[in-house]
N, C-alpha and C. Protein backbone atom coordinates (compact mmCIF):
# COMPACT_ATOMS: atom_id res chain seq x y z
N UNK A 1 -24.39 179.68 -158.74
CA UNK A 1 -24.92 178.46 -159.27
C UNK A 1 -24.75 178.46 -160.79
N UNK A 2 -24.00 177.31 -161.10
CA UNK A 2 -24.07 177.31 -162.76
C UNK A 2 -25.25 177.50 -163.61
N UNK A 3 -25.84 177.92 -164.79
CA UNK A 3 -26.86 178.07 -165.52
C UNK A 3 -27.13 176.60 -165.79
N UNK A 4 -26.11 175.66 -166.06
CA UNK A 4 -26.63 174.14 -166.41
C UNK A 4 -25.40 173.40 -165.48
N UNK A 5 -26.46 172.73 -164.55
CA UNK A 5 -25.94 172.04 -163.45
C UNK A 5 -25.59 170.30 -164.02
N UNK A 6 -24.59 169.76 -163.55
CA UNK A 6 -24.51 168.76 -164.31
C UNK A 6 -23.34 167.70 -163.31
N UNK A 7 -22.93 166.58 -162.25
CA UNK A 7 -22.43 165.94 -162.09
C UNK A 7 -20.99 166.28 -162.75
N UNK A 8 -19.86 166.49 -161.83
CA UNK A 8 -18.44 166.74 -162.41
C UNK A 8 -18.04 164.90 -162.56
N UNK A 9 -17.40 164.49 -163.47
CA UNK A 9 -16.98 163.55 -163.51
C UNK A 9 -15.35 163.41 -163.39
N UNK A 10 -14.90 164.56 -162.90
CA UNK A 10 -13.46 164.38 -162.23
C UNK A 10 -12.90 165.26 -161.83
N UNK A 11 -13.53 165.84 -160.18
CA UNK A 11 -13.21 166.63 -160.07
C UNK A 11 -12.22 167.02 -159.69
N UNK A 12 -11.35 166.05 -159.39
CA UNK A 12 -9.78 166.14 -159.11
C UNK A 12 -9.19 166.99 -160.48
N UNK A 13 -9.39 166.77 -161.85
CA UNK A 13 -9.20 167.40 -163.15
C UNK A 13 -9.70 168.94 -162.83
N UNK A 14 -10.64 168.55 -162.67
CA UNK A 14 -11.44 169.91 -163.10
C UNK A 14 -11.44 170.97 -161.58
N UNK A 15 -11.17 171.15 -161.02
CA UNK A 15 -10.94 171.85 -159.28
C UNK A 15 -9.55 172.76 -159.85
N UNK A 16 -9.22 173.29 -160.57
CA UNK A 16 -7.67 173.91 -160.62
C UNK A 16 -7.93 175.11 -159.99
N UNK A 17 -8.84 175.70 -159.38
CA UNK A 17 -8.59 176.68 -158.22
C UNK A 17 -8.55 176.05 -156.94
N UNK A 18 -8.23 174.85 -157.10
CA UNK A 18 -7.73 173.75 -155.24
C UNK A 18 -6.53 173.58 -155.64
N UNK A 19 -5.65 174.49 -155.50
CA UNK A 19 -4.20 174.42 -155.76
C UNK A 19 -3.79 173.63 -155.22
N UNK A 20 -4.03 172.99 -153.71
CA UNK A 20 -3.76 171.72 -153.12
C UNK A 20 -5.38 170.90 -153.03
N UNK A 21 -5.50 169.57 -153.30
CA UNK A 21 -6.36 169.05 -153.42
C UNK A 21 -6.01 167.54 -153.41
N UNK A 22 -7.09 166.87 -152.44
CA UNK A 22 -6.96 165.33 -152.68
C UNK A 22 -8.17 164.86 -152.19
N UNK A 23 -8.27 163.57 -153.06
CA UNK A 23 -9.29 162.66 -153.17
C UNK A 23 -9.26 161.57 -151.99
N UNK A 24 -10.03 161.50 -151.37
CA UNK A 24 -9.96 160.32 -150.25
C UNK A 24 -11.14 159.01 -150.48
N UNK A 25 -10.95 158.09 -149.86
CA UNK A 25 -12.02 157.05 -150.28
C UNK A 25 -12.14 156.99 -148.12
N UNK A 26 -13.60 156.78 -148.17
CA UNK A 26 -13.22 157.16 -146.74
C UNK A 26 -14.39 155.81 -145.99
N UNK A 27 -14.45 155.08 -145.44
CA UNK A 27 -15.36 154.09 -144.85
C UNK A 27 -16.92 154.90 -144.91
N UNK A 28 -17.50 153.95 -145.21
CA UNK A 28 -18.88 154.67 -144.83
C UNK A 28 -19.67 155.60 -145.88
N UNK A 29 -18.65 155.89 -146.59
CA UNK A 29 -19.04 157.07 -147.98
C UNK A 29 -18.82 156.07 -149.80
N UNK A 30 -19.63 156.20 -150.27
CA UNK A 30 -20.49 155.57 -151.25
C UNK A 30 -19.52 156.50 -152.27
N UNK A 31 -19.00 157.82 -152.32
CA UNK A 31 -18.49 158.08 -153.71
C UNK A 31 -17.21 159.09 -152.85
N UNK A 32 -16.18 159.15 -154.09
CA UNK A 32 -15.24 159.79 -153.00
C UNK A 32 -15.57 161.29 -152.33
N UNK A 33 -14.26 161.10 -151.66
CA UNK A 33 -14.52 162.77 -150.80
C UNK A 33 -13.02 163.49 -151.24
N UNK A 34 -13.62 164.56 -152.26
CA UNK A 34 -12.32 165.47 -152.46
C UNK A 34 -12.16 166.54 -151.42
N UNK A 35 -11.07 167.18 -150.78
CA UNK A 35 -10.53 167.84 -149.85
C UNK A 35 -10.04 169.19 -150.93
N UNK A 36 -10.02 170.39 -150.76
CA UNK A 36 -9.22 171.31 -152.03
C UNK A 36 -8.69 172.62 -150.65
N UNK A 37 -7.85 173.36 -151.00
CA UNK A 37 -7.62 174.46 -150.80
C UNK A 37 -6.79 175.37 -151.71
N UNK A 38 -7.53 176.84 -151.52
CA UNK A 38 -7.10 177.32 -152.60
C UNK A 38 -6.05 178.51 -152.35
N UNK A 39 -5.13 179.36 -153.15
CA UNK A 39 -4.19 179.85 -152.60
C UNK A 39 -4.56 180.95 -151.68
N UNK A 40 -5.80 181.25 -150.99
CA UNK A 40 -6.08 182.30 -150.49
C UNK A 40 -6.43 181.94 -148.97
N UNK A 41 -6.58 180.73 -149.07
CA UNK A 41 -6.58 179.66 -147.54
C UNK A 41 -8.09 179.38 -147.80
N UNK A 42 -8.95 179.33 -148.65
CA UNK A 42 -10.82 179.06 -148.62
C UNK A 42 -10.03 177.51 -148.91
N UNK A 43 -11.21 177.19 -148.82
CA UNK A 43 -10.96 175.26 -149.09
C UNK A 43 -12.63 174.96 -148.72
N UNK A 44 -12.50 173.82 -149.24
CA UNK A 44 -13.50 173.29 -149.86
C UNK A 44 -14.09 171.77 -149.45
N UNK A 45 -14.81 171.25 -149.26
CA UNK A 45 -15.42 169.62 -149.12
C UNK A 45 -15.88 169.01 -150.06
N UNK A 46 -16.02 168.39 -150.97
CA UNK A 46 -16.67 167.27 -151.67
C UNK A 46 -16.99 166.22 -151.59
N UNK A 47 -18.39 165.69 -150.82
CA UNK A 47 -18.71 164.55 -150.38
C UNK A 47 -19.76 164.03 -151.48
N UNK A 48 -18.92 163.19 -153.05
CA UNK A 48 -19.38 163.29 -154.37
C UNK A 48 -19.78 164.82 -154.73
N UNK A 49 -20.93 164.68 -155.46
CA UNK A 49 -21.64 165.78 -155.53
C UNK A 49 -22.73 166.51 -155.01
N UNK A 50 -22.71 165.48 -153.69
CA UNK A 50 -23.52 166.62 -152.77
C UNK A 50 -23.73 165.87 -151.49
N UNK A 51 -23.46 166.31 -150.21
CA UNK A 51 -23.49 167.56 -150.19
C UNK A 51 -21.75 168.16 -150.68
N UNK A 52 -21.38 169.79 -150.69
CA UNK A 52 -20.28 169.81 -150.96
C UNK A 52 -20.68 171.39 -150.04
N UNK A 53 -19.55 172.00 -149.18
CA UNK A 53 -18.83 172.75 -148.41
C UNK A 53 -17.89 173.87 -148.98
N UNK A 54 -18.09 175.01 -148.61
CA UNK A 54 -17.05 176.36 -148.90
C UNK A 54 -16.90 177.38 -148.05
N UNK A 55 -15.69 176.84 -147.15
CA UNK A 55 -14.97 177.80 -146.06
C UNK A 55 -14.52 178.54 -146.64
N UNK A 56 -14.35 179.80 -145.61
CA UNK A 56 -12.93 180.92 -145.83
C UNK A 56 -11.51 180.23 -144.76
N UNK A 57 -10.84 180.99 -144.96
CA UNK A 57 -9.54 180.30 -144.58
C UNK A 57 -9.96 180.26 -142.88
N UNK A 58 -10.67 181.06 -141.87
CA UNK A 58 -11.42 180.96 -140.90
C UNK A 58 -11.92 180.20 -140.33
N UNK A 59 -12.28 179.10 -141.19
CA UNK A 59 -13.26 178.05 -141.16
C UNK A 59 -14.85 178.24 -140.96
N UNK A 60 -15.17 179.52 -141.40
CA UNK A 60 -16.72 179.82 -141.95
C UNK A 60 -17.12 179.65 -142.85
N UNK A 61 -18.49 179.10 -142.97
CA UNK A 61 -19.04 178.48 -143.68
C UNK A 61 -19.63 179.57 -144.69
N UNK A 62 -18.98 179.55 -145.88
CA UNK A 62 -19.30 180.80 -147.16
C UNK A 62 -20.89 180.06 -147.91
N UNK A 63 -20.55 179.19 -148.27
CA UNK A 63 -21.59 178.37 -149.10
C UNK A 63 -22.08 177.16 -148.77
N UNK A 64 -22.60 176.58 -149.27
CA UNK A 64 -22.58 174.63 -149.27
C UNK A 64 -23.80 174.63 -150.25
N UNK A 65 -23.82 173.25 -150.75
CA UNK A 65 -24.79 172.57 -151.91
C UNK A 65 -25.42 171.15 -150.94
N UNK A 66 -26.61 171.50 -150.45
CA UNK A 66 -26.75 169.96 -149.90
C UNK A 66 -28.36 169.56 -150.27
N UNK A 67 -28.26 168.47 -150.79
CA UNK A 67 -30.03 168.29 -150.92
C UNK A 67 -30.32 168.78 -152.27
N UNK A 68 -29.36 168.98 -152.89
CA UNK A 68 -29.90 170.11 -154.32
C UNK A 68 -29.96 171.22 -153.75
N UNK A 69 -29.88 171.80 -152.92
CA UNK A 69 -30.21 173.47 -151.98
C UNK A 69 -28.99 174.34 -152.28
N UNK A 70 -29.13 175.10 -152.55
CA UNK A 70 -27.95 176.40 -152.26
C UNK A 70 -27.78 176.86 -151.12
N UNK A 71 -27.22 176.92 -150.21
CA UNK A 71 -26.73 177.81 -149.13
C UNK A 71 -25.85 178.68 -149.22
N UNK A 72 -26.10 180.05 -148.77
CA UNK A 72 -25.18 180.84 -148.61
C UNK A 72 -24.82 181.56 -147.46
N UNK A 73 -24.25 182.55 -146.91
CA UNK A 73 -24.01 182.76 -145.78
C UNK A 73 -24.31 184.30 -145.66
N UNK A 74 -25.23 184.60 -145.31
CA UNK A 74 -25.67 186.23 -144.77
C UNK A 74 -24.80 186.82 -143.81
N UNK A 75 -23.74 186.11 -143.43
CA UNK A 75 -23.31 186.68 -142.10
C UNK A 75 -23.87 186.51 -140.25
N UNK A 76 -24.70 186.63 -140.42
CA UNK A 76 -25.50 186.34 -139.04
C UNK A 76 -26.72 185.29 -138.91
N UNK A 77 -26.65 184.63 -140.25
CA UNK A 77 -28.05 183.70 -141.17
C UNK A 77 -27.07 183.01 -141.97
N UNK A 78 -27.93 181.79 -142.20
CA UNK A 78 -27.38 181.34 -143.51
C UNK A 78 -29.25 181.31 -144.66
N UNK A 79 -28.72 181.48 -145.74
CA UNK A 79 -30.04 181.35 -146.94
C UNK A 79 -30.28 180.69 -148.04
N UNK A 80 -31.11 179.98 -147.76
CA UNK A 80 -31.09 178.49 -148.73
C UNK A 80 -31.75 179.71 -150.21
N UNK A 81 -31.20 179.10 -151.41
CA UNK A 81 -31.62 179.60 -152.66
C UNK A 81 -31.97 178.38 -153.44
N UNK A 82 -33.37 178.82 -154.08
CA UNK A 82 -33.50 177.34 -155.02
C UNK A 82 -34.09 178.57 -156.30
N UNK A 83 -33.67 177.45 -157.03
CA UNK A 83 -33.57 178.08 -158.82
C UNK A 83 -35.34 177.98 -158.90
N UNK A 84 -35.70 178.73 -159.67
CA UNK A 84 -37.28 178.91 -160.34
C UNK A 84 -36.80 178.95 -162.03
N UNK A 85 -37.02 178.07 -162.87
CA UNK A 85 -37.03 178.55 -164.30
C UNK A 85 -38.18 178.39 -164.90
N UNK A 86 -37.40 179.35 -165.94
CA UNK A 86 -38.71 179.43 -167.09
C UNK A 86 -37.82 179.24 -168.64
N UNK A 87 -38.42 179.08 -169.37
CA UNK A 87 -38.31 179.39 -170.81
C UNK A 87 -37.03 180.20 -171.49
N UNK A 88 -37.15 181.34 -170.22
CA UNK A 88 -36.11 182.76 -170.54
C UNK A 88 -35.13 182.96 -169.82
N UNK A 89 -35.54 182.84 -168.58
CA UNK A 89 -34.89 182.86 -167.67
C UNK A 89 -34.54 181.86 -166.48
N UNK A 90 -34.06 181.98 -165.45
CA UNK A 90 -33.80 181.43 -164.22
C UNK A 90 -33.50 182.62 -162.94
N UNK A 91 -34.78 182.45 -162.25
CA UNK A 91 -34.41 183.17 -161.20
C UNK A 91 -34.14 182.03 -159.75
N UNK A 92 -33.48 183.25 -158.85
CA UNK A 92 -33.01 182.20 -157.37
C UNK A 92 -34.06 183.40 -156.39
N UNK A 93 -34.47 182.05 -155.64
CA UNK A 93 -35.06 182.48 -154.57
C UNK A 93 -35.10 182.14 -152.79
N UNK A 94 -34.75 183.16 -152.53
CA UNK A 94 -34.51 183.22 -151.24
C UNK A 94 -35.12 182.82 -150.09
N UNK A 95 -34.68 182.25 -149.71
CA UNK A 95 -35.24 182.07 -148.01
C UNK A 95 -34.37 181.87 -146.72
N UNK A 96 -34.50 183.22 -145.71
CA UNK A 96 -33.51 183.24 -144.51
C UNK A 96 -33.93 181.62 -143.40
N UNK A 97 -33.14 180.94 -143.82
CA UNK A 97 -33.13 180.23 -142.26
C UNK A 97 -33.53 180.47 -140.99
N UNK A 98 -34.20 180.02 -140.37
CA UNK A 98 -34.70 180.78 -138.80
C UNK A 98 -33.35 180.30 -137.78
N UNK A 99 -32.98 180.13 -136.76
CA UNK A 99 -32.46 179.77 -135.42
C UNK A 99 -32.39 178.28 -136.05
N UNK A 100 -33.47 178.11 -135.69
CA UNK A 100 -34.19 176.46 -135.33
C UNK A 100 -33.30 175.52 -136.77
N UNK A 101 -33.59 175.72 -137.97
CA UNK A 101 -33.36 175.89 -139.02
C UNK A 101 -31.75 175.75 -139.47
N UNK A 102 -31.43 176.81 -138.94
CA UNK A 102 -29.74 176.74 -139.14
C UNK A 102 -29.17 175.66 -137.79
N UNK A 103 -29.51 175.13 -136.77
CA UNK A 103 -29.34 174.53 -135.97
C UNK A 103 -29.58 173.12 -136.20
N UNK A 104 -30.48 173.17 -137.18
CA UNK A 104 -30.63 171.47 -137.65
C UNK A 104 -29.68 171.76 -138.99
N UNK A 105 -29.24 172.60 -140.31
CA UNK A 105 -28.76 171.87 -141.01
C UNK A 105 -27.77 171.88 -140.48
N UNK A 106 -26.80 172.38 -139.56
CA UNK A 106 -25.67 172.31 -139.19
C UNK A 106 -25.58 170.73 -138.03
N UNK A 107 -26.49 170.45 -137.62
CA UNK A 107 -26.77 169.36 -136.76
C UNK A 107 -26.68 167.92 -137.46
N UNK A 108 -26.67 167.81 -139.11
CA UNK A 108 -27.01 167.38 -139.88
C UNK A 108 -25.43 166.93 -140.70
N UNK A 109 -25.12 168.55 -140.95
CA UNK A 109 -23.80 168.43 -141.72
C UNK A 109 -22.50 168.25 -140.79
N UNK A 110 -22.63 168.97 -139.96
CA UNK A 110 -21.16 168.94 -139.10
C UNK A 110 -20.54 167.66 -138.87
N UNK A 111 -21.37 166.73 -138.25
CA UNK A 111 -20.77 164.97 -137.95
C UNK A 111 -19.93 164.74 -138.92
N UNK A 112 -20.72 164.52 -140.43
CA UNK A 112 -20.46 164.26 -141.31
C UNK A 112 -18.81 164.95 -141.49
N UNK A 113 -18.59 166.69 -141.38
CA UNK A 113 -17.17 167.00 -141.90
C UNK A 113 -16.13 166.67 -140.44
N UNK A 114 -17.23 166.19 -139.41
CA UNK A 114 -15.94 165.59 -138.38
C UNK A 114 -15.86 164.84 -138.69
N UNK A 115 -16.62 163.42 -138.90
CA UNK A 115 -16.26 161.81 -139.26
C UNK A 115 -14.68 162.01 -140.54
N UNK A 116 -14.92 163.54 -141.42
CA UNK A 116 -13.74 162.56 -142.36
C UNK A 116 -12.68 163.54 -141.54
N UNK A 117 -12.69 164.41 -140.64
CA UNK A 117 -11.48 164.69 -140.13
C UNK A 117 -10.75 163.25 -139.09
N UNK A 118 -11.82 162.97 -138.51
CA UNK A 118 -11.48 161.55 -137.85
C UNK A 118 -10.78 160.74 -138.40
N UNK A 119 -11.24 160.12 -139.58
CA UNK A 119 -10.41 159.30 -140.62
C UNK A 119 -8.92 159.60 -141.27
N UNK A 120 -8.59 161.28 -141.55
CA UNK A 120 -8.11 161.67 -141.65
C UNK A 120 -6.66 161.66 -140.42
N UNK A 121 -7.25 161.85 -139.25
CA UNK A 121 -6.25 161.70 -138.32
C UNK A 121 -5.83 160.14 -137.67
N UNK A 122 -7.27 159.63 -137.78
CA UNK A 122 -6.79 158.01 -137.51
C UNK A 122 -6.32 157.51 -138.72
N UNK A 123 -5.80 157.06 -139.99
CA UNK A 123 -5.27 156.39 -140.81
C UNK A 123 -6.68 156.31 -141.63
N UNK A 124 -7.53 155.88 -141.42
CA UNK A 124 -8.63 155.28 -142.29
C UNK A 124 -9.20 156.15 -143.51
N UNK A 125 -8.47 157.03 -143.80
CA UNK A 125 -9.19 158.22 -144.85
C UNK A 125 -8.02 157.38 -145.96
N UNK A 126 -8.23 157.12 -147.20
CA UNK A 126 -7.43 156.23 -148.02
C UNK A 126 -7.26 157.52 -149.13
N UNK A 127 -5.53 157.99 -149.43
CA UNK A 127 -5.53 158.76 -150.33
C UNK A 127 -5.75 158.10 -151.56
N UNK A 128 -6.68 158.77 -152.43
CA UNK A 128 -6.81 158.04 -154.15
C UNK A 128 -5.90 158.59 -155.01
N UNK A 129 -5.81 160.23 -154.92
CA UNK A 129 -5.31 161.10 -155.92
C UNK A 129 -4.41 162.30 -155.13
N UNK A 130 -3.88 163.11 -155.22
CA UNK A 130 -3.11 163.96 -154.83
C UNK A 130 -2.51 164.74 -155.43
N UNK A 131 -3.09 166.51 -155.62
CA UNK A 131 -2.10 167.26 -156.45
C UNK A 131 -1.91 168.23 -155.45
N UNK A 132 -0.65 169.00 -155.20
CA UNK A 132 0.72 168.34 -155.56
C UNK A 132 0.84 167.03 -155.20
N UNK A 133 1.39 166.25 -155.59
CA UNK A 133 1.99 164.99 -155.03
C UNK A 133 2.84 165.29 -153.44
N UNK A 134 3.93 165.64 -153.74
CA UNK A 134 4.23 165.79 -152.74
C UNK A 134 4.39 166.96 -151.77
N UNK A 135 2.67 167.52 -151.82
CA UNK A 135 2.10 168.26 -150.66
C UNK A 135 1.68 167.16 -149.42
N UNK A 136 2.53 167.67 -148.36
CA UNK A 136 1.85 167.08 -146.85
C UNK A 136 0.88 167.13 -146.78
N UNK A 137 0.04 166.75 -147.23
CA UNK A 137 -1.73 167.05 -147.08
C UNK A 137 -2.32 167.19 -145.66
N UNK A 138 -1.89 166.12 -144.54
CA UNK A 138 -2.66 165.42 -143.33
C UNK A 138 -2.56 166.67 -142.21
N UNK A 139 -1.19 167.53 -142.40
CA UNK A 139 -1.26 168.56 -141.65
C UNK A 139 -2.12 169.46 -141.86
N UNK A 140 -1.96 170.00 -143.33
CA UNK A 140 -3.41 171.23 -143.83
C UNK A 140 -4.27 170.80 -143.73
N UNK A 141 -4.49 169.75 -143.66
CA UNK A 141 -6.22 169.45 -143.73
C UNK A 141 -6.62 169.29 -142.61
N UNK A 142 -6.13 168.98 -141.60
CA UNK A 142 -6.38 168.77 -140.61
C UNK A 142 -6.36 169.74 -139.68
N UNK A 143 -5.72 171.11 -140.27
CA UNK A 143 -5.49 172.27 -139.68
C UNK A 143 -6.99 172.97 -139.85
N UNK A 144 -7.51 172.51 -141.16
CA UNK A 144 -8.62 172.88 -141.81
C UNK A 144 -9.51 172.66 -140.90
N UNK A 145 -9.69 171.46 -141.27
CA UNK A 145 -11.08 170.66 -140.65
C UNK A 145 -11.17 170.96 -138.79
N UNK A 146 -9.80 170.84 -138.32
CA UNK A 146 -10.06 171.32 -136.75
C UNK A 146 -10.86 172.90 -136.53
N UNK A 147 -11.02 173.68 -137.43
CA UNK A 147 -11.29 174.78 -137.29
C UNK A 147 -12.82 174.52 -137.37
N UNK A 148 -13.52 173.91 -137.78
CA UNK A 148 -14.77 173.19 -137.79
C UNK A 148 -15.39 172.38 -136.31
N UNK A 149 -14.31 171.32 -135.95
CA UNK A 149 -14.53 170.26 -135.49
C UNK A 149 -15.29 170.10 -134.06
N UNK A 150 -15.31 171.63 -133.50
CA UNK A 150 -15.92 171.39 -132.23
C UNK A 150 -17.60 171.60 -132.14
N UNK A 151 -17.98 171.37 -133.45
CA UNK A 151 -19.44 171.20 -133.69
C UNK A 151 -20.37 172.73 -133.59
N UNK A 152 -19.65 173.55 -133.71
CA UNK A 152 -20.39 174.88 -133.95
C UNK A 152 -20.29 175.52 -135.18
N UNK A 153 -21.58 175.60 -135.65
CA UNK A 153 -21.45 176.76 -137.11
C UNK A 153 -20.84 178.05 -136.97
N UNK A 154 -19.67 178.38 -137.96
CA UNK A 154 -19.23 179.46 -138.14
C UNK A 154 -19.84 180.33 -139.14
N UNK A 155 -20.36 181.20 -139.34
CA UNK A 155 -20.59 182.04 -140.46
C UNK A 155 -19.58 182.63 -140.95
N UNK A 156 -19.37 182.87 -142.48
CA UNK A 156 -18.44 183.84 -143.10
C UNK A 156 -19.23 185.05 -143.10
N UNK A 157 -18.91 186.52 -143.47
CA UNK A 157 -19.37 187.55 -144.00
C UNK A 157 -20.54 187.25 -144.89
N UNK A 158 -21.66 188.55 -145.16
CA UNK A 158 -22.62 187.98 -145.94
C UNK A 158 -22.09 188.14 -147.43
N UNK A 159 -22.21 187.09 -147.89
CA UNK A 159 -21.95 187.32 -149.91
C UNK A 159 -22.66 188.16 -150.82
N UNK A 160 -22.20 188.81 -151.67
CA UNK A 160 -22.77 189.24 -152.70
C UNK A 160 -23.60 188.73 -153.06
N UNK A 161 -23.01 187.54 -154.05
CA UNK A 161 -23.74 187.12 -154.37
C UNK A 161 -23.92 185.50 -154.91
């Protein structure tokens, strides 16, 4: 989590570890949705600035930002972190998800990263931006997002940090 959190105002600019990356305008969604992958196969969701998504090339779920919440991925759990500050510092604090818990935010988020694979495969996902230009996008991403799509949470390994 950054020390000063702040709205990216372009993140198509600013994403240069989404070596492939594109911006979609997608029905139904109020600010765009950037798509990224990076050269290691992780890739990424941006639905505006939140919620936003971080697979491994696997399609497990490493991170996500939803609600203002941190999520991260324990491996067998996922663990919401919310910032505590003070004056001096900023600490993060933990809390393991139960069953119940990880079953609703995933109940919550998943639709949501099928609806833009949907769009994506039916025509209706509208490209805005595109780097490379002429990267095939509709295949990778769609290679992506199917790894998701049958509505079960994947966990990545647990993170450091």
């Amino acid at each position: 989590m950054a020390r000063n959190e702040a709205d990216r105002e372009d993140l198509m600019r600013e994403a240069v570890a989404l070596t492939r990356r594109v911006e979609f305008r997608l029905p139904g969604e109020n600010e765009p949705v950037v798509v990224g992958i990076r050269d290691n196969g992780c890739w990424s969701v941006y639905f505006g600035g939140d919620p936003v998504f971080h697979f491994d090339a696997e399609g497990r779920l490493r991170r996500a930002f939803v609600e203002g919440h941190l999520f991260r991925s324990q491996g067998t759990g996922l663990s919401r972190l919310s910032r505590l500050r003070s004056e001096r510092k900023s600490n993060l604090l933990r809390y393991d998800l139960s069953p119940q818990e990880l079953a609703d935010f995933w109940s919550a988020s998943g639709p949501r990263l099928c609806r833009l694979a949907d769009a994506v495969r039916d025509g209706t996902a509208r490209v805005q931006k595109q780097i490379p230009r002429d990267w095939e996008l509709t295949t990778d991403i769609l290679a992506v997002l199917t790894l998701i799509s049958d509505g079960t949470i994947r966990l990545s390994r647990s993170l450091k940090k």
